[in-house]
N, C-alpha and C. Protein backbone atom coordinates (compact mmCIF):
# COMPACT_ATOMS: atom_id res chain seq x y z
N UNK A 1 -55.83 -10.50 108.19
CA UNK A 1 -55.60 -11.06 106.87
C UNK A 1 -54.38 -10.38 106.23
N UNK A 2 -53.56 -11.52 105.65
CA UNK A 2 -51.85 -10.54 104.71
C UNK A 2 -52.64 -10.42 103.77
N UNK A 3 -52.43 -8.92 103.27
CA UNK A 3 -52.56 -9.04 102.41
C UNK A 3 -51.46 -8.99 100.89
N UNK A 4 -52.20 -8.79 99.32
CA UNK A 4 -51.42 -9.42 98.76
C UNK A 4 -50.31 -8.38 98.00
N UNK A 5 -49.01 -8.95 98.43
CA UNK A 5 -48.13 -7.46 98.63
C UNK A 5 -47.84 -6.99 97.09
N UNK A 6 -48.41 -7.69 96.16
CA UNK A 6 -48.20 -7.27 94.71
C UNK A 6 -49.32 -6.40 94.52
N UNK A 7 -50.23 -6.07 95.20
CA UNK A 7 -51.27 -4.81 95.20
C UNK A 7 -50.49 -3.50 95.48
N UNK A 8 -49.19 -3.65 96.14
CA UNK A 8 -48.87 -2.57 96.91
C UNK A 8 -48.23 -1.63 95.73
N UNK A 9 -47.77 -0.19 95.94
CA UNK A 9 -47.75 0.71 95.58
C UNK A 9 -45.96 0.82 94.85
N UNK A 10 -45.72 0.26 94.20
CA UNK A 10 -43.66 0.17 93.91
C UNK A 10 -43.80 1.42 92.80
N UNK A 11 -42.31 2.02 93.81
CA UNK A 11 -41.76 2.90 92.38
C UNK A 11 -40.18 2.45 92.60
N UNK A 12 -40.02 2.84 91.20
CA UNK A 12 -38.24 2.84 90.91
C UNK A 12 -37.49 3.96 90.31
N UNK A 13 -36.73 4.55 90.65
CA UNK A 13 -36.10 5.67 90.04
C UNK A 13 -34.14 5.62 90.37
N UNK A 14 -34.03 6.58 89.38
CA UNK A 14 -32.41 6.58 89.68
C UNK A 14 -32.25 7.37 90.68
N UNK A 15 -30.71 7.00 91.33
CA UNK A 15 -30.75 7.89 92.65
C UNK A 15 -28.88 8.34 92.36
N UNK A 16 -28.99 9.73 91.89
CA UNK A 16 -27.53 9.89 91.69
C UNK A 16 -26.86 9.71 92.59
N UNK A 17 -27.08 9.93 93.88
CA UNK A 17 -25.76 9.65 95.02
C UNK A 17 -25.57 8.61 95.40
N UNK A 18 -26.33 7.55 95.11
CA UNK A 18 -26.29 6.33 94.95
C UNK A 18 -25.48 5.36 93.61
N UNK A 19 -25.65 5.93 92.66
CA UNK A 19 -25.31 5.82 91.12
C UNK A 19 -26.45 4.33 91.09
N UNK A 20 -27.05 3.95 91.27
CA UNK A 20 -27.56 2.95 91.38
C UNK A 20 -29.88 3.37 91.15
N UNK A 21 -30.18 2.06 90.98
CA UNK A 21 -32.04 2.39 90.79
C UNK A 21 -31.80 2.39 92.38
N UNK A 22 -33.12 2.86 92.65
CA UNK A 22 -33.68 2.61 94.14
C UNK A 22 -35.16 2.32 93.76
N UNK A 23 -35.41 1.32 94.37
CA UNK A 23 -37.54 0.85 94.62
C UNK A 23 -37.69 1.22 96.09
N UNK A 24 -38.94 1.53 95.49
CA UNK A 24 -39.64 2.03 96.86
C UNK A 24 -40.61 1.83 96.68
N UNK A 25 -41.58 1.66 98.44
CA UNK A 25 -43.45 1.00 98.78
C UNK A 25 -43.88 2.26 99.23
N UNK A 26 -45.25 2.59 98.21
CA UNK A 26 -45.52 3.93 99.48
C UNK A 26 -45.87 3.72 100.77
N UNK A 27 -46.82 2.15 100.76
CA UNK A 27 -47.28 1.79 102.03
C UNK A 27 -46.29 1.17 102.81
N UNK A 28 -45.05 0.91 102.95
CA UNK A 28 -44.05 0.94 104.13
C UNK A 28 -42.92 1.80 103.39
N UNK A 29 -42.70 2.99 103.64
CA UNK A 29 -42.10 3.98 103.62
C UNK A 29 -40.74 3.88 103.84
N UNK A 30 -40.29 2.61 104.98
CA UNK A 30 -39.04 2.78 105.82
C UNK A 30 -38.04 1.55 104.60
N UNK A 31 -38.49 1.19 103.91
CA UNK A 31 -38.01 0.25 103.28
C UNK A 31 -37.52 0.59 101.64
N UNK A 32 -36.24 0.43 101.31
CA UNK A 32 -35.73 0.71 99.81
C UNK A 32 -35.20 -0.22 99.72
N UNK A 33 -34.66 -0.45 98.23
CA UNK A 33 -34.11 -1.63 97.53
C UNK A 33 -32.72 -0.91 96.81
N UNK A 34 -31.75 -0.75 96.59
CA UNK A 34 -30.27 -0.95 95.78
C UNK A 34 -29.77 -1.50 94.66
N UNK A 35 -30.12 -1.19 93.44
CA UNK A 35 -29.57 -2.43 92.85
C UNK A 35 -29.14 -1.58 91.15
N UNK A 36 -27.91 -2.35 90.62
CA UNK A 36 -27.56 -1.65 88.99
C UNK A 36 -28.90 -1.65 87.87
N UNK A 37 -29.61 -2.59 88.09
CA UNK A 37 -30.76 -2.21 87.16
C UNK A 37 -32.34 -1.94 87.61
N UNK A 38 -33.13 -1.30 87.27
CA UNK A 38 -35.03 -1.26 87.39
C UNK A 38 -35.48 -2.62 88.01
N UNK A 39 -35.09 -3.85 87.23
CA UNK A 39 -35.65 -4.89 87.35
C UNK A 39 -35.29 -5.64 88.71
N UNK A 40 -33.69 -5.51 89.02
CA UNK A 40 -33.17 -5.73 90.35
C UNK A 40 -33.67 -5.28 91.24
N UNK A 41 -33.86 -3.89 91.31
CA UNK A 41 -34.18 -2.95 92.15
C UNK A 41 -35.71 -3.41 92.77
N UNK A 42 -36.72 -3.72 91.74
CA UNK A 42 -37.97 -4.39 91.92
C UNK A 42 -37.98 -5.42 92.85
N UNK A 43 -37.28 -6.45 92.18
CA UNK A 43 -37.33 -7.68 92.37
C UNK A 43 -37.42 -7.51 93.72
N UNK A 44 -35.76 -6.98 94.33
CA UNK A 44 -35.02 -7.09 95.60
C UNK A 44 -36.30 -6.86 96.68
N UNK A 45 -36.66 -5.32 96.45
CA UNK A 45 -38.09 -5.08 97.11
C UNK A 45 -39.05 -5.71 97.28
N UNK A 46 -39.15 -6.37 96.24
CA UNK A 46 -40.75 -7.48 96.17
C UNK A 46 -39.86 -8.18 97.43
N UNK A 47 -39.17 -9.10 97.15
CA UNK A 47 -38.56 -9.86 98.43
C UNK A 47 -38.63 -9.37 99.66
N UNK A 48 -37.61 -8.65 99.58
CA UNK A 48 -37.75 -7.69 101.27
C UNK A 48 -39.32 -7.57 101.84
N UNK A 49 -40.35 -7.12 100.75
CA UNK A 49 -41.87 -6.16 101.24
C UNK A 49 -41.92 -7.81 101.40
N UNK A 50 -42.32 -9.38 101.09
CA UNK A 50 -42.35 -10.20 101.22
C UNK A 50 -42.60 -10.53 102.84
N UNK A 51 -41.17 -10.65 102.89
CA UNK A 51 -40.29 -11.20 104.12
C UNK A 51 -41.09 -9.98 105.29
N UNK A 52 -40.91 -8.85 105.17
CA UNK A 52 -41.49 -8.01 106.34
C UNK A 52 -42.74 -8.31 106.62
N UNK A 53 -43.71 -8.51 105.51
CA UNK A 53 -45.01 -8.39 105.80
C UNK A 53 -45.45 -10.03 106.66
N UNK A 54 -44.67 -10.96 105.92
CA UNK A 54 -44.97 -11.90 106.27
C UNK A 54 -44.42 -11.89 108.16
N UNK A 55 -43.05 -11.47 108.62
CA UNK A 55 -42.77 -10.99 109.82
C UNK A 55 -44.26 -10.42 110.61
N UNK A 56 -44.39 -9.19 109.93
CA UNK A 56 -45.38 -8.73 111.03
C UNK A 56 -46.97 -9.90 110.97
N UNK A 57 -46.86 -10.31 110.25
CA UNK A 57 -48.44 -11.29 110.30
C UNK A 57 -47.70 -12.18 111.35
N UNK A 58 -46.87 -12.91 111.39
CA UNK A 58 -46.47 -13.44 112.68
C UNK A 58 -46.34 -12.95 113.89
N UNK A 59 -46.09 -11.90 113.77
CA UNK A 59 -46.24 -10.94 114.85
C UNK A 59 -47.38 -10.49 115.36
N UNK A 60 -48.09 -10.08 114.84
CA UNK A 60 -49.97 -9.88 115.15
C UNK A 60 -49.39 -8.24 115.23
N UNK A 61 -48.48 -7.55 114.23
CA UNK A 61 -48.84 -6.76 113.96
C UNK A 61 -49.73 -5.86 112.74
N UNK A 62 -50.01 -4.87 112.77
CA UNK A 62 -50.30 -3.84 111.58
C UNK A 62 -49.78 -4.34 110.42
N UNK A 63 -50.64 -4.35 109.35
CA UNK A 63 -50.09 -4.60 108.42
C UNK A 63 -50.72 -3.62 107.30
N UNK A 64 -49.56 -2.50 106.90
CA UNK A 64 -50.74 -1.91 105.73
C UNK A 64 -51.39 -2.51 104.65
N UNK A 65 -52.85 -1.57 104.61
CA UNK A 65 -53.36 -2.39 103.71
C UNK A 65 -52.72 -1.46 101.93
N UNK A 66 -53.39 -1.97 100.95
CA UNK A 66 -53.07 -1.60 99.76
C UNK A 66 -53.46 -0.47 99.69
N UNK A 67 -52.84 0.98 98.93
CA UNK A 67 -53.65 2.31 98.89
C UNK A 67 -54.74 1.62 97.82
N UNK A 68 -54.17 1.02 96.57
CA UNK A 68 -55.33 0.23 95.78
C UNK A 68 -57.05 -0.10 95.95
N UNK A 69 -56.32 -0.56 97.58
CA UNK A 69 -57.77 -1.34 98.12
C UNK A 69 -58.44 -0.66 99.13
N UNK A 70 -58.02 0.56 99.19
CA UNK A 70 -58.86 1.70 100.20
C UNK A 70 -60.05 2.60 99.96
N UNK A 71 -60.90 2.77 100.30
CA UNK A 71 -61.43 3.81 100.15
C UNK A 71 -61.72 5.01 100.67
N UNK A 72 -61.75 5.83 99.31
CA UNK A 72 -61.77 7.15 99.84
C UNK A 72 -63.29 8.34 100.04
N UNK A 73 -63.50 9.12 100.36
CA UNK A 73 -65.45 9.56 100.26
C UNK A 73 -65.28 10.47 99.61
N UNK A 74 -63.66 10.88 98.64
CA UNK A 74 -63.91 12.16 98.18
C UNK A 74 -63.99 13.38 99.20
N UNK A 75 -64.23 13.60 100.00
CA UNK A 75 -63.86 14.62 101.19
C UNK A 75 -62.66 14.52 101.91
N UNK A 76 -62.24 16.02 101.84
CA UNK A 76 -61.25 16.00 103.04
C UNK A 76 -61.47 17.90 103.48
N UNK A 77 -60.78 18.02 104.69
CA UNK A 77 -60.85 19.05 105.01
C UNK A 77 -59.69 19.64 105.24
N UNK A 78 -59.33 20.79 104.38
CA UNK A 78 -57.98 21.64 104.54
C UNK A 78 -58.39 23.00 105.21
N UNK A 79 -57.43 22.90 105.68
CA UNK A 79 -57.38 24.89 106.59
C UNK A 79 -56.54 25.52 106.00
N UNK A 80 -56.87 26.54 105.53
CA UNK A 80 -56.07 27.77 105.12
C UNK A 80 -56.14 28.62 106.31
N UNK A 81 -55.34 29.69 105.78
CA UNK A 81 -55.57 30.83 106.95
C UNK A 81 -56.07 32.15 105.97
N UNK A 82 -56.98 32.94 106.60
CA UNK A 82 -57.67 33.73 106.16
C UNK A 82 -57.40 34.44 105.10
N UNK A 83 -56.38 35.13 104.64
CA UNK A 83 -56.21 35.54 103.53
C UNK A 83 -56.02 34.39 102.08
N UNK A 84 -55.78 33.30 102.63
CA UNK A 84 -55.75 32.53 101.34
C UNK A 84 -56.96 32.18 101.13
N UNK A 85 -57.92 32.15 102.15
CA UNK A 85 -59.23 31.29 101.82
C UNK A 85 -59.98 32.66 100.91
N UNK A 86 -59.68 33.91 101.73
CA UNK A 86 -60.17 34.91 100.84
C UNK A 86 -59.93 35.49 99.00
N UNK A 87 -58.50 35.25 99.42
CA UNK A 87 -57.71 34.98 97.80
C UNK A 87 -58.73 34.03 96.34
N UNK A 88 -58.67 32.70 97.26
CA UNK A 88 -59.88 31.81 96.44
C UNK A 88 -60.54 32.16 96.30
N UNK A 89 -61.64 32.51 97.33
CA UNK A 89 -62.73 33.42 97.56
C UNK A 89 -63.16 33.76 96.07
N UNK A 90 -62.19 34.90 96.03
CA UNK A 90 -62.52 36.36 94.89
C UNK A 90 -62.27 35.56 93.85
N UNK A 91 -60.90 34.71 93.80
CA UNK A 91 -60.93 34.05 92.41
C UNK A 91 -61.82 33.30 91.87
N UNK A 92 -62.27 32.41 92.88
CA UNK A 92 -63.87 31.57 92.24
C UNK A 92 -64.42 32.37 91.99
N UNK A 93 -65.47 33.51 92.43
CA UNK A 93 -66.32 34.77 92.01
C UNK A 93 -65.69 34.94 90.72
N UNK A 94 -64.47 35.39 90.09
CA UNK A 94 -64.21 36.05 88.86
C UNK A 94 -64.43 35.20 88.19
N UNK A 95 -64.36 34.01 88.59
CA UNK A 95 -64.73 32.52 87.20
C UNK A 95 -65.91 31.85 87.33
N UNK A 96 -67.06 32.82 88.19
CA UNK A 96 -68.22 32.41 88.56
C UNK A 96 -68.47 30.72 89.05
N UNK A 97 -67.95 30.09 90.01
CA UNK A 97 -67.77 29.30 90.30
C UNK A 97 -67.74 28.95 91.72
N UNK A 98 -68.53 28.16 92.27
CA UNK A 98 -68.02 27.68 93.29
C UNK A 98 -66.87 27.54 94.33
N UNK A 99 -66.36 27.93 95.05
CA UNK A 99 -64.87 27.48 95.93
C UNK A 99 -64.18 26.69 95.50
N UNK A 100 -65.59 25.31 96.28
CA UNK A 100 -64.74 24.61 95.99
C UNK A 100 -65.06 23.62 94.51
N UNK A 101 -65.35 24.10 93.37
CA UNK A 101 -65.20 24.04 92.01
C UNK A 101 -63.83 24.61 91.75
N UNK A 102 -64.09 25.84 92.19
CA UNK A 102 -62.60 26.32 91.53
C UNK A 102 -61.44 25.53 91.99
N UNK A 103 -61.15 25.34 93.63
CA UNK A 103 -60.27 24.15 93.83
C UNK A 103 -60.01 23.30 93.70
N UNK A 104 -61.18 22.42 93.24
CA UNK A 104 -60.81 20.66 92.75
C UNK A 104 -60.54 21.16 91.47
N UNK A 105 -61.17 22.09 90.25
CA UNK A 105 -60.18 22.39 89.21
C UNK A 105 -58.47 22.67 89.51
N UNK A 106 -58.29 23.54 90.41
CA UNK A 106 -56.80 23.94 90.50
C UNK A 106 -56.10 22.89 90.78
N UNK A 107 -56.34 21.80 91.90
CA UNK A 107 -56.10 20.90 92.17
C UNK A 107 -55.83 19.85 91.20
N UNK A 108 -56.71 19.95 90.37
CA UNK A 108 -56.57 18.85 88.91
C UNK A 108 -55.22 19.49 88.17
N UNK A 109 -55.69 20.77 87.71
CA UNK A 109 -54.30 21.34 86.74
C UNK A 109 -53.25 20.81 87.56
N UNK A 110 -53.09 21.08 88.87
CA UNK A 110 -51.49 20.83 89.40
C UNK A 110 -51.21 19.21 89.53
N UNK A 111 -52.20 18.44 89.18
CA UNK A 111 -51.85 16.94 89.27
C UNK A 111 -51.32 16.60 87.94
């Protein structure tokens, strides 16, 4: 199933060495847009993400789906290496807290 590429993930920003906006999909990565204004820059992309996605559905390839429309379980598993896990360690203890309390807090502040 295509899905519907206005779910997908667009950003636009200025790009000085460019002097120009650039858009970008997080879910196809390999793909930017060029253009003097935000709205160009969009547009152009919407087109292009268009045209590709519709390519690979002809193709019977992969097609990402929306980060939108994914789900996640809330788990993941990171490795530290021993002195950092210990570092946390002591710091959760001083804020009487859980690990990993203290990390999905730290994690929040830095978002």
């Amino acid at each position: 199933m295509i899905p519907d590429v206005s779910h997908y993930t667009y950003r636009v920003s200025w790009s000085p060495e460019d002097e120009e906006f650039v858009a970008t999909c997080l879910e196809l990565p390999s793909l930017s847009w060029l253009a003097p204004t935000q709205d160009k820059a969009l547009h152009g992309l919407r087109d292009l993400v268009d045209n590709v996605v519709a390519d690979l559905g002809r193709n019977d390839e992969p097609i990402p789906e929306p980060l939108s429309s994914r789900t996640y379980s809330g788990k993941f598993n990171l490795r530290v290496g021993e002195r950092l896990h210990r570092e946390l360690a002591i710091k959760a203890a001083e804020e009487h807290l859980s690990l990993n309390q203290y990390v999905i807090r730290k994690l929040g502040d830095a978002s």
